[in-house]
PDB file of N, CA and C in Angstrom:
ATOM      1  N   UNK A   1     121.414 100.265 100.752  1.00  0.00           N
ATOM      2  CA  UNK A   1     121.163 101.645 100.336  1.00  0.00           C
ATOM      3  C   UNK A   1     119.716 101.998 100.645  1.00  0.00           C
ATOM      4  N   UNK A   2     119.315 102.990 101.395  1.00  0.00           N
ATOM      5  CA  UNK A   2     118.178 103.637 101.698  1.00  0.00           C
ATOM      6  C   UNK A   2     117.304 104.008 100.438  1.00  0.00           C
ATOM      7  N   UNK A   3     115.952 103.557 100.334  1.00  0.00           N
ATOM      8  CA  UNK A   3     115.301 104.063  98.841  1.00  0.00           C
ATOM      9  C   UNK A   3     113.801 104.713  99.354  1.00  0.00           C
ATOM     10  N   UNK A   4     113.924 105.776  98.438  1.00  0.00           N
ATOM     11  CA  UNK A   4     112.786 106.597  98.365  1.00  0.00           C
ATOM     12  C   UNK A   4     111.531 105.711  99.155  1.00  0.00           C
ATOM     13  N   UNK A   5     110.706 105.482  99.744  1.00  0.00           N
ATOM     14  CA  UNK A   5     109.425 105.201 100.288  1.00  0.00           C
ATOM     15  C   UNK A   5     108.157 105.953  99.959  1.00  0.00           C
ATOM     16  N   UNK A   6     108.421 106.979  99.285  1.00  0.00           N
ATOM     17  CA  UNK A   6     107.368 108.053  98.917  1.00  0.00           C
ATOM     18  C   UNK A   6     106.891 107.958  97.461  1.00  0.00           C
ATOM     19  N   UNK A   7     105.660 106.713  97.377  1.00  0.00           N
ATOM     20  CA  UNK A   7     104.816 106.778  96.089  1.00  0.00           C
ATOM     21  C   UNK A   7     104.146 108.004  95.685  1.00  0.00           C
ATOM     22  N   UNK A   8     104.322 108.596  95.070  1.00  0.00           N
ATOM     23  CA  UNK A   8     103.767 109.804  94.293  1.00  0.00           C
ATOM     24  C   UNK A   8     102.593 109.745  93.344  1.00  0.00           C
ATOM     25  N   UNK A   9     101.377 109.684  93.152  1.00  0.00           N
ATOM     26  CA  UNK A   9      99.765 109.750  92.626  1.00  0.00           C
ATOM     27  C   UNK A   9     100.120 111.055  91.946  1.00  0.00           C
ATOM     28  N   UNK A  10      99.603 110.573  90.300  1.00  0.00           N
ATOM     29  CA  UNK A  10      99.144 111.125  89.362  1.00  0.00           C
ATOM     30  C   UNK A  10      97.946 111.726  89.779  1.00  0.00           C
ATOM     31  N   UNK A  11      97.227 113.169  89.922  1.00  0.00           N
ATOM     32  CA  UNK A  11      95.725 114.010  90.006  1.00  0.00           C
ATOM     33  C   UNK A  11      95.846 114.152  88.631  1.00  0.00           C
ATOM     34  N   UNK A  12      94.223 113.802  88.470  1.00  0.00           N
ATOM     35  CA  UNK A  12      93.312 113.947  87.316  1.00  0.00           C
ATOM     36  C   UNK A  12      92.064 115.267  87.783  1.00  0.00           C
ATOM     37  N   UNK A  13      91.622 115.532  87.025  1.00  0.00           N
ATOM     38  CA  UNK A  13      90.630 116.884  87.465  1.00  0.00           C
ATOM     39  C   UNK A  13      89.629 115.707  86.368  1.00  0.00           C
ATOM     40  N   UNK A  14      88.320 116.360  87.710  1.00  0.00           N
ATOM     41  CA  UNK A  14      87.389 115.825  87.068  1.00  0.00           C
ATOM     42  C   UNK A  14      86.714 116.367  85.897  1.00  0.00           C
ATOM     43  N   UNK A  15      86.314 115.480  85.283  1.00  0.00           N
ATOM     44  CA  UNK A  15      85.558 115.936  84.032  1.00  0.00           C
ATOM     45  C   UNK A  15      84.204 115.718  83.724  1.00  0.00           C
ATOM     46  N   UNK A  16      83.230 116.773  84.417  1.00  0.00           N
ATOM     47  CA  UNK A  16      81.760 116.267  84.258  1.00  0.00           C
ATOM     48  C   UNK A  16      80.340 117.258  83.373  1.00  0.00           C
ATOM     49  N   UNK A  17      79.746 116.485  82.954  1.00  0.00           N
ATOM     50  CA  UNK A  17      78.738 117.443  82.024  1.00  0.00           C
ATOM     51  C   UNK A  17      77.921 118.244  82.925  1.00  0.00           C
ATOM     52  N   UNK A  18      77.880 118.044  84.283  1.00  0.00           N
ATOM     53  CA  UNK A  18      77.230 118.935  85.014  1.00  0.00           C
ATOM     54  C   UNK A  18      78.097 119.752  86.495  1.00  0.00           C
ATOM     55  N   UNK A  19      79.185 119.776  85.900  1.00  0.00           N
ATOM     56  CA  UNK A  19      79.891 119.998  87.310  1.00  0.00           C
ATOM     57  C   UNK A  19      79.195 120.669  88.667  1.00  0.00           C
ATOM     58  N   UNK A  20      78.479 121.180  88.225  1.00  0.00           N
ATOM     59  CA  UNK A  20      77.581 122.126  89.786  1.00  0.00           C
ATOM     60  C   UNK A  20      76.320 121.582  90.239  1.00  0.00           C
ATOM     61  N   UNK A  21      75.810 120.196  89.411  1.00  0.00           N
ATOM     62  CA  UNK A  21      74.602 120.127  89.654  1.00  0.00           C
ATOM     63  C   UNK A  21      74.444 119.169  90.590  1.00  0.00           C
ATOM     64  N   UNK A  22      73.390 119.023  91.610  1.00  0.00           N
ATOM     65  CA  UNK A  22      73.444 117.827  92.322  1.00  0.00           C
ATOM     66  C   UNK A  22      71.838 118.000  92.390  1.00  0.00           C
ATOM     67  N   UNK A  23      71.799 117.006  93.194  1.00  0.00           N
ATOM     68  CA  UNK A  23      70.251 116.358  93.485  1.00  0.00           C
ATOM     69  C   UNK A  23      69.902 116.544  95.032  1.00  0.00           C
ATOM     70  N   UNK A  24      68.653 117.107  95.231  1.00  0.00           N
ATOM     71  CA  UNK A  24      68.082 117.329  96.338  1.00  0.00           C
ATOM     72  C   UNK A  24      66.872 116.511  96.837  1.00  0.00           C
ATOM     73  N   UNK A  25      67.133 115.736  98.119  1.00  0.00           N
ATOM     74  CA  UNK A  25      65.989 114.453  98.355  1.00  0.00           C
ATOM     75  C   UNK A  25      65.350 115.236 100.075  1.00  0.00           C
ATOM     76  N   UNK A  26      63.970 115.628  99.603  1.00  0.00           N
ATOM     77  CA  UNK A  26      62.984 115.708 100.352  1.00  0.00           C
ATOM     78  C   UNK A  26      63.185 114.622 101.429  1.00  0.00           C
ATOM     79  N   UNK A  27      63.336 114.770 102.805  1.00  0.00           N
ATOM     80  CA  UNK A  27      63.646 113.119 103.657  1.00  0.00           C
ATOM     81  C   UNK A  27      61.746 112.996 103.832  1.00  0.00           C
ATOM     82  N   UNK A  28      61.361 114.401 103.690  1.00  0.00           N
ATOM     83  CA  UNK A  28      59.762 113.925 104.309  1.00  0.00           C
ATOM     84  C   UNK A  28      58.812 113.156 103.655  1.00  0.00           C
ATOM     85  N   UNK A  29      59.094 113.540 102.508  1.00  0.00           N
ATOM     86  CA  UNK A  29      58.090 112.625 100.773  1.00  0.00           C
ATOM     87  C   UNK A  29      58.965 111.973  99.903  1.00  0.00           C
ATOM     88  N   UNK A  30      60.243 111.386 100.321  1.00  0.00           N
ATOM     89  CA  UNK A  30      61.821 111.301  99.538  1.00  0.00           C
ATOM     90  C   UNK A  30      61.488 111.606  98.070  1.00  0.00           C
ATOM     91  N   UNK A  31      60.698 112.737  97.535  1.00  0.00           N
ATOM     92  CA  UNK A  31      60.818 113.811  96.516  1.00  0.00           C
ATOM     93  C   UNK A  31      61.945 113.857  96.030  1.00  0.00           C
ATOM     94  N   UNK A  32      62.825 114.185  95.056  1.00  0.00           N
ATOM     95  CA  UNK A  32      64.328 114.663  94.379  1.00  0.00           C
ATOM     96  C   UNK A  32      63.933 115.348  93.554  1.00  0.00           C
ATOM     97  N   UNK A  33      64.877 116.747  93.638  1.00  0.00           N
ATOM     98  CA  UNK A  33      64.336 117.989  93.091  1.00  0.00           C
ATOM     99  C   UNK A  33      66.528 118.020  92.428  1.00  0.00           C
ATOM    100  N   UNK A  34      66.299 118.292  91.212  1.00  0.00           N
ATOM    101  CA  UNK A  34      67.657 118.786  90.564  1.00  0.00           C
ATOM    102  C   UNK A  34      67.783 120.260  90.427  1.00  0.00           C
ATOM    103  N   UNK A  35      69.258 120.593  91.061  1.00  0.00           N
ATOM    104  CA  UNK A  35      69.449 122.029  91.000  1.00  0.00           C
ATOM    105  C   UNK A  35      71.075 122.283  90.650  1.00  0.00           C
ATOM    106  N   UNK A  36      71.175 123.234  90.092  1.00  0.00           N
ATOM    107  CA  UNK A  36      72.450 123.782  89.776  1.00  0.00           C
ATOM    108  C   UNK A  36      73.461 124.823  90.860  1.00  0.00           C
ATOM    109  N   UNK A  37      73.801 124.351  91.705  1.00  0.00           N
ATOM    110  CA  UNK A  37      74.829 125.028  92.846  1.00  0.00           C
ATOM    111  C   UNK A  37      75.510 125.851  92.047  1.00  0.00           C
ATOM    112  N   UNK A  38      75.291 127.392  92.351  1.00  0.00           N
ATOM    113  CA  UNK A  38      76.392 128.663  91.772  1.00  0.00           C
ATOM    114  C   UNK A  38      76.977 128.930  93.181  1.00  0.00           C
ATOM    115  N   UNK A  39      78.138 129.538  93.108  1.00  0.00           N
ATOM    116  CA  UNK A  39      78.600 129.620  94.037  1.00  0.00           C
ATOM    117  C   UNK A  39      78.587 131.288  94.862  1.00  0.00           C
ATOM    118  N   UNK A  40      78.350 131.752  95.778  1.00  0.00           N
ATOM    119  CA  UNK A  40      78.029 133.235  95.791  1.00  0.00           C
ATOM    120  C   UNK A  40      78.648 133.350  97.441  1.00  0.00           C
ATOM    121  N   UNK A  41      79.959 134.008  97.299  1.00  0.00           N
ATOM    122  CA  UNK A  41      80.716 134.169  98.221  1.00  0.00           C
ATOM    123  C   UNK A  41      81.008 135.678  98.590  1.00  0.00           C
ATOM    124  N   UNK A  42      80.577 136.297  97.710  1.00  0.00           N
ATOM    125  CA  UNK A  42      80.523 137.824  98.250  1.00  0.00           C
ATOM    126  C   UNK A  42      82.132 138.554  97.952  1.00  0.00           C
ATOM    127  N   UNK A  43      82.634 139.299  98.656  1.00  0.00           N
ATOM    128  CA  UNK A  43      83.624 140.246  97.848  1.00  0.00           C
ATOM    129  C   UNK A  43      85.081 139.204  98.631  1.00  0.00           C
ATOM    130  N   UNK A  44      85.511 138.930  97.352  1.00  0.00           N
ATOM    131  CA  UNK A  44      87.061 138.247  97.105  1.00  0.00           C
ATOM    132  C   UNK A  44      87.563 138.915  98.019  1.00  0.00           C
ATOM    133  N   UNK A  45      88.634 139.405  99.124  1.00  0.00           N
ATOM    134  CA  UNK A  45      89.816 139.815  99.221  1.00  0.00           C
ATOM    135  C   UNK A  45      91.138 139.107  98.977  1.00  0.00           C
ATOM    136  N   UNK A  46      91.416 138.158  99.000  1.00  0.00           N
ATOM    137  CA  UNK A  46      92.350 137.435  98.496  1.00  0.00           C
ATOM    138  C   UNK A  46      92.123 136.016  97.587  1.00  0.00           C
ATOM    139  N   UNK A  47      92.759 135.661  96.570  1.00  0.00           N
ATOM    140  CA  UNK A  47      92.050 134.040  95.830  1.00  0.00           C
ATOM    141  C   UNK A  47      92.988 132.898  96.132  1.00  0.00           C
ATOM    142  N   UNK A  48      92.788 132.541  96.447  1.00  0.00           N
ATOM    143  CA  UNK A  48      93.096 131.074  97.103  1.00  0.00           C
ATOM    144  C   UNK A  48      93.909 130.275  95.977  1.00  0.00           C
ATOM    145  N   UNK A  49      94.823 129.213  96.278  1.00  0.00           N
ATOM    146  CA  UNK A  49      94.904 127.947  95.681  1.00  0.00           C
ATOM    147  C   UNK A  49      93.817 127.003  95.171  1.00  0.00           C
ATOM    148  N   UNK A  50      93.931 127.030  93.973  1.00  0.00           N
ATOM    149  CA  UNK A  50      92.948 126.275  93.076  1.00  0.00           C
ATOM    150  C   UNK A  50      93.100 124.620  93.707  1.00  0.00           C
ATOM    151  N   UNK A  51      92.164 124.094  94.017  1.00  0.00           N
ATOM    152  CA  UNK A  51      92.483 122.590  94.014  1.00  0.00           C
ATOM    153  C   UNK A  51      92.202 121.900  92.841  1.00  0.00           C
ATOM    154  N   UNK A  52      93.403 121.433  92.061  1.00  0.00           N
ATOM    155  CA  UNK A  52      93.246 121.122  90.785  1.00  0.00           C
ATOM    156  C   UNK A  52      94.540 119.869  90.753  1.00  0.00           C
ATOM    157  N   UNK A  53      94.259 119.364  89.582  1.00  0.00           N
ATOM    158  CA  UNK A  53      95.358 118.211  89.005  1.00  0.00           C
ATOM    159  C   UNK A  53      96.421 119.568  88.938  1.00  0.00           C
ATOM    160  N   UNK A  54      97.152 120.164  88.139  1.00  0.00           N
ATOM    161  CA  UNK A  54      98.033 120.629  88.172  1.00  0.00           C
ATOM    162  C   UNK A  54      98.841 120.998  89.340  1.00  0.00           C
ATOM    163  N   UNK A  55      97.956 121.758  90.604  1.00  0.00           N
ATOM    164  CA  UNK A  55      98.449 121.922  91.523  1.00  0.00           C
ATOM    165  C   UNK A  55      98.922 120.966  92.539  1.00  0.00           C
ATOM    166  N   UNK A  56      97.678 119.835  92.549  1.00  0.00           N
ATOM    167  CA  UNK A  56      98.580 118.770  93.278  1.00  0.00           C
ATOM    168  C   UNK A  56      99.235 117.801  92.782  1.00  0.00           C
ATOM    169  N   UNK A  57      99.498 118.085  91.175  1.00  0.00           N
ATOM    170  CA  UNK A  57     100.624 117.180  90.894  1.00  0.00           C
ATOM    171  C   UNK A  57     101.895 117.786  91.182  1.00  0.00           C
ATOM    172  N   UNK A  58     102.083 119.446  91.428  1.00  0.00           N
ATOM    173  CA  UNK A  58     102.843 120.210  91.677  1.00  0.00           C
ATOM    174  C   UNK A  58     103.277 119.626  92.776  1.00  0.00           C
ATOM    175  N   UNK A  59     102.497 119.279  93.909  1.00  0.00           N
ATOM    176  CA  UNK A  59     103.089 119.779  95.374  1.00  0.00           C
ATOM    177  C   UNK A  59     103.607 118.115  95.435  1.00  0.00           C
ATOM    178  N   UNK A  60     102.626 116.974  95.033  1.00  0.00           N
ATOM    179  CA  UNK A  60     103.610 115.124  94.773  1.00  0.00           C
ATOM    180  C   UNK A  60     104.854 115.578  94.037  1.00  0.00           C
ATOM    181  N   UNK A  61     105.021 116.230  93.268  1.00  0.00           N
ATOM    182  CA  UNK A  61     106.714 116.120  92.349  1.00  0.00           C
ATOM    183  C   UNK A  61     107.339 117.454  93.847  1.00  0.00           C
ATOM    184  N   UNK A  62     106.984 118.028  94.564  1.00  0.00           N
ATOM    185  CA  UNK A  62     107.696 118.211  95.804  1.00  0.00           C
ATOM    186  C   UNK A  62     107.685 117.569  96.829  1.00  0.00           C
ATOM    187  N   UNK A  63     106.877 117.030  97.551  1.00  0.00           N
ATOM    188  CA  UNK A  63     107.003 115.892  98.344  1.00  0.00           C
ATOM    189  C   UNK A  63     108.115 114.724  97.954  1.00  0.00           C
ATOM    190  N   UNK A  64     107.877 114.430  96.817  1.00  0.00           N
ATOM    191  CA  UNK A  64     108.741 113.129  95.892  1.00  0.00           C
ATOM    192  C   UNK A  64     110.235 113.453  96.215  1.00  0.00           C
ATOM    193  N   UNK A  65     110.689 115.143  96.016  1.00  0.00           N
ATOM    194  CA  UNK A  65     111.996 115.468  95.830  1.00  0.00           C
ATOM    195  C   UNK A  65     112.372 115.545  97.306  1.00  0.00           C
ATOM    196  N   UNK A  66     111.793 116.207  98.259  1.00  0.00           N
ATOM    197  CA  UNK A  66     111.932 116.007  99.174  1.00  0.00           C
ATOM    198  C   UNK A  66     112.340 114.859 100.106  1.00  0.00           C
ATOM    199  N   UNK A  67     111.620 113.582  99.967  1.00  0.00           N
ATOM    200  CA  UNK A  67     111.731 112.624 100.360  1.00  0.00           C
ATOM    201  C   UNK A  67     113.273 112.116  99.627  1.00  0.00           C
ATOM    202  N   UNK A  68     113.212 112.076  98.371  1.00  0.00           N
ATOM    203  CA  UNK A  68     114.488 111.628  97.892  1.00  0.00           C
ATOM    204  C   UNK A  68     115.551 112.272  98.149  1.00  0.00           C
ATOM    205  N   UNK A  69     115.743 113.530  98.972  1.00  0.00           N
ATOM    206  CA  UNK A  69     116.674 114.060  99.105  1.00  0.00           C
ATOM    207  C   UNK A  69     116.866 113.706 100.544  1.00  0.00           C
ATOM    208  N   UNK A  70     115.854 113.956 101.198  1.00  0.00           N
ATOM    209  CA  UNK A  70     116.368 112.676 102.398  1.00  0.00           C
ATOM    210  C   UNK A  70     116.762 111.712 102.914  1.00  0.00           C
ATOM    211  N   UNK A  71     116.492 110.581 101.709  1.00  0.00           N
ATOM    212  CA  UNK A  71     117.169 109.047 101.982  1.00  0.00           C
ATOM    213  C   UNK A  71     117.984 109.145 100.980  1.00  0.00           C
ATOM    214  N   UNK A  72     118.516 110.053 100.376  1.00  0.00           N
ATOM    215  CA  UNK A  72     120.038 110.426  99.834  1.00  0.00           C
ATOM    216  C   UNK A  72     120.625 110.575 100.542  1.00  0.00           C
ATOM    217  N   UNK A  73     120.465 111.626 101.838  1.00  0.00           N
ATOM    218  CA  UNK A  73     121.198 111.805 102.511  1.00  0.00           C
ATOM    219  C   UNK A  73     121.551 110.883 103.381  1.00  0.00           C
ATOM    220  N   UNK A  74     120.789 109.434 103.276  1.00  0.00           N
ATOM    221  CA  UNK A  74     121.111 109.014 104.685  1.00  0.00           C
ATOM    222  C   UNK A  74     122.202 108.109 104.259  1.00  0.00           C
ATOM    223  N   UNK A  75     122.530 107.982 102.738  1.00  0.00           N
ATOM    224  CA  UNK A  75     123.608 107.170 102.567  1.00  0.00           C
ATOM    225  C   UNK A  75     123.002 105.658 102.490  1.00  0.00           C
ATOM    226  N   UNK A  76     123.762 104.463 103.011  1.00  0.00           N
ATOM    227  CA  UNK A  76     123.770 103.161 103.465  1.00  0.00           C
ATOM    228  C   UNK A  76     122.579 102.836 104.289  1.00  0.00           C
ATOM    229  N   UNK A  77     122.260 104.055 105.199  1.00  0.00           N
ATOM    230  CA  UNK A  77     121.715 103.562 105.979  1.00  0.00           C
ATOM    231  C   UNK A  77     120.395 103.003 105.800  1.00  0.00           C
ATOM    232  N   UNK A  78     119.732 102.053 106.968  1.00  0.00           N
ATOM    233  CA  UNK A  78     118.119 101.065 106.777  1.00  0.00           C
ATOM    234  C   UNK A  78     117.851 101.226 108.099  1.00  0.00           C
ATOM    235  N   UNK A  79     116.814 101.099 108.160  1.00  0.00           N
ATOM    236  CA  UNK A  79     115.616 101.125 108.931  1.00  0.00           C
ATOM    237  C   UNK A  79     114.958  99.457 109.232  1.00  0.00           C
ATOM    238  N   UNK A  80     114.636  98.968 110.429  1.00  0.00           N
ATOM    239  CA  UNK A  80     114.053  97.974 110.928  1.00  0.00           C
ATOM    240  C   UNK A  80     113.079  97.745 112.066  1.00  0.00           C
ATOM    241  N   UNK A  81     112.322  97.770 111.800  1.00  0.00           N
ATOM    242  CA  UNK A  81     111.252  97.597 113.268  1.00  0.00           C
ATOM    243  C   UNK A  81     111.313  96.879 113.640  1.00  0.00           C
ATOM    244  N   UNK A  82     111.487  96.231 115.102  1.00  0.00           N
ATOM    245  CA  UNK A  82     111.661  94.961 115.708  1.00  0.00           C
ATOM    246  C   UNK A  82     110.978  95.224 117.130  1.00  0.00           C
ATOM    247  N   UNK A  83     110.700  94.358 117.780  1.00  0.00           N
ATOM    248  CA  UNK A  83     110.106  94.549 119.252  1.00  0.00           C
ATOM    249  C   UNK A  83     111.565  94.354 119.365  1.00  0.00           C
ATOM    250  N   UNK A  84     111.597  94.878 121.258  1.00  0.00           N
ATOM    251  CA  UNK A  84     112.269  94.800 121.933  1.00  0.00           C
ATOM    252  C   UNK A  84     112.752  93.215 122.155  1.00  0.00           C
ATOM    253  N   UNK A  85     112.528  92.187 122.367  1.00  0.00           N
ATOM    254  CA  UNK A  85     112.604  90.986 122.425  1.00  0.00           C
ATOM    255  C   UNK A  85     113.130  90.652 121.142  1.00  0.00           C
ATOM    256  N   UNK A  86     112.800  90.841 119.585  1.00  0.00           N
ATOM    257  CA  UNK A  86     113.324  90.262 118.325  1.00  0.00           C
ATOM    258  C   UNK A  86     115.047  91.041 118.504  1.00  0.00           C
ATOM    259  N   UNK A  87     114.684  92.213 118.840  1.00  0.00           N
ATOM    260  CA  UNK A  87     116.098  93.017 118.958  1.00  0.00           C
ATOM    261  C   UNK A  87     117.628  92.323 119.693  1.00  0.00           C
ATOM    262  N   UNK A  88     116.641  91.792 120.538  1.00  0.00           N
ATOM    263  CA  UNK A  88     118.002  91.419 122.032  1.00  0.00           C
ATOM    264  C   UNK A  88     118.848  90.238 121.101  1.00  0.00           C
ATOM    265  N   UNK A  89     117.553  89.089 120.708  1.00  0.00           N
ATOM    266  CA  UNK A  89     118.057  88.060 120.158  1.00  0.00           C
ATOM    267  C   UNK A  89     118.695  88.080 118.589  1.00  0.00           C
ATOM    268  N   UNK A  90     119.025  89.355 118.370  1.00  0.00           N
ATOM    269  CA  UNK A  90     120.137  89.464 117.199  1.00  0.00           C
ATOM    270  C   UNK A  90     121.009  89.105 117.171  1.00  0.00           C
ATOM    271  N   UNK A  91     121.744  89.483 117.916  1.00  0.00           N
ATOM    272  CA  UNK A  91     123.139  89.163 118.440  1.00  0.00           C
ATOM    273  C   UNK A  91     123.948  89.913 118.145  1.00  0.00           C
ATOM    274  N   UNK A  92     123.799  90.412 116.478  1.00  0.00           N
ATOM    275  CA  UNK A  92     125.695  91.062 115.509  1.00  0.00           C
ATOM    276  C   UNK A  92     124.031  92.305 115.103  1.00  0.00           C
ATOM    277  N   UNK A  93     124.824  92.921 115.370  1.00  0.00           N
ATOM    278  CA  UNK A  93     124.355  94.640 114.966  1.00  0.00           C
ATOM    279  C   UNK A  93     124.449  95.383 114.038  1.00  0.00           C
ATOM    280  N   UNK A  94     123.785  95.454 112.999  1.00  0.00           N
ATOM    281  CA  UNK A  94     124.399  96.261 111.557  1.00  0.00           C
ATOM    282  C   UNK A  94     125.204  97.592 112.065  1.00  0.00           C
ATOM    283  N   UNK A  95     125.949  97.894 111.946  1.00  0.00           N
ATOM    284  CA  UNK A  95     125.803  99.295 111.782  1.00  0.00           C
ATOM    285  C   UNK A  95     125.516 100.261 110.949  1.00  0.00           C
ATOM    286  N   UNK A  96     125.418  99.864 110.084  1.00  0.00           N
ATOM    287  CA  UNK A  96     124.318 100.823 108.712  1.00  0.00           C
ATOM    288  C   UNK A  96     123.022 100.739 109.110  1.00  0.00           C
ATOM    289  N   UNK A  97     122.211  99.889 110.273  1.00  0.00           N
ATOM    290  CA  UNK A  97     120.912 100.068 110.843  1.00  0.00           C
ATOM    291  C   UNK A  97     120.362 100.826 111.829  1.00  0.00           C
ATOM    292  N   UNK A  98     119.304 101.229 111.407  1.00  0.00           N
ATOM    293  CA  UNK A  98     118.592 101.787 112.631  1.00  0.00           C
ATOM    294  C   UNK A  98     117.683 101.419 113.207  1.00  0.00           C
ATOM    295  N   UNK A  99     117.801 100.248 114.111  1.00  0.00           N
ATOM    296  CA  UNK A  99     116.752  99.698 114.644  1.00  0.00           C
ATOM    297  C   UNK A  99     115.635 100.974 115.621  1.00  0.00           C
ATOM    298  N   UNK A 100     114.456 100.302 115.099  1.00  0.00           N
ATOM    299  CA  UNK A 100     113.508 100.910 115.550  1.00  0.00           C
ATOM    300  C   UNK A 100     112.401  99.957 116.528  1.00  0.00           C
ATOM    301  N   UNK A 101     112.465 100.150 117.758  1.00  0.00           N
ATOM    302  CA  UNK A 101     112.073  98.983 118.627  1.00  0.00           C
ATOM    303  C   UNK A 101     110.243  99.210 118.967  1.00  0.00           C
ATOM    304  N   UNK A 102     109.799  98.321 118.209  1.00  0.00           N
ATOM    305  CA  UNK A 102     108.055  99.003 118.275  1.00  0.00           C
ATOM    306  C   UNK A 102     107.531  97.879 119.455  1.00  0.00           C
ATOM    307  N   UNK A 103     106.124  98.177 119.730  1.00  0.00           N
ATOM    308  CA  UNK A 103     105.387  97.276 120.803  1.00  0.00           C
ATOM    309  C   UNK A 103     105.486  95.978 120.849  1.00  0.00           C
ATOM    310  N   UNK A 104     105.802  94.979 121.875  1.00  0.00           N
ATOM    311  CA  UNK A 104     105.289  93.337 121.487  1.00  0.00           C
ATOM    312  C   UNK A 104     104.081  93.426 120.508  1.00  0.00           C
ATOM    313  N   UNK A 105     103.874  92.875 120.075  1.00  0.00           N
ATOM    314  CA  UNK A 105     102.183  92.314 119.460  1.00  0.00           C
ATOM    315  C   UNK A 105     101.770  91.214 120.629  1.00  0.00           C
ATOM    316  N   UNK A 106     100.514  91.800 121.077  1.00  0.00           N
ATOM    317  CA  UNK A 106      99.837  90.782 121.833  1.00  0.00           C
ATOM    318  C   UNK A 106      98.867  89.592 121.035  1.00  0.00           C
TER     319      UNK A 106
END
């Protein structure tokens, strides 16, 4: 029986006491000067997809279904990579397989 292959990752959103702030290093006197990044993008016309834990846990629980609805569909069937040479010397042929014939390894 064909099984899902598609691990699905939990997103966490970060959680920080300074989310905007970073550090600025002089390369000429390696000086570090701390500043607070605002963001100033000028007039919205359209707002975008947030990149957030929610959203991409959204789109893994679609990928996930997706995938599982594909190797549902395939029934019985498996998958095998073999060089051309491991292939010949099989002999008896699944037929629930789909050999997949990849490069010798040198």
């Amino acid at each position: 029986m064909a099984t899902n292959a598609y691990v699905s990752k939990t997103w966490k959103n970060t959680v920080a006491q300074y989310p905007n702030r970073r550090t600025i290093t002089n390369i000429a006197d390696n000086t570090e000067t701390t500043v607070d990044v605002v963001r100033s993008v000028g007039t919205v016309s359209q707002e975008g997809d947030a990149w957030n834990a929610s959203n991409m846990n959204d789109m893994e629980g679609r990928i996930n279904t997706a995938f599982a609805t594909a190797f549902g569909q395939l029934g019985d069937l498996s998958f095998v990579a073999l060089t051309q040479t491991e292939y010949n010397n099989l002999g008896v042929y699944d037929p629930n397989t789909i050999y997949i014939i990849k490069e010798d390894e040198e």
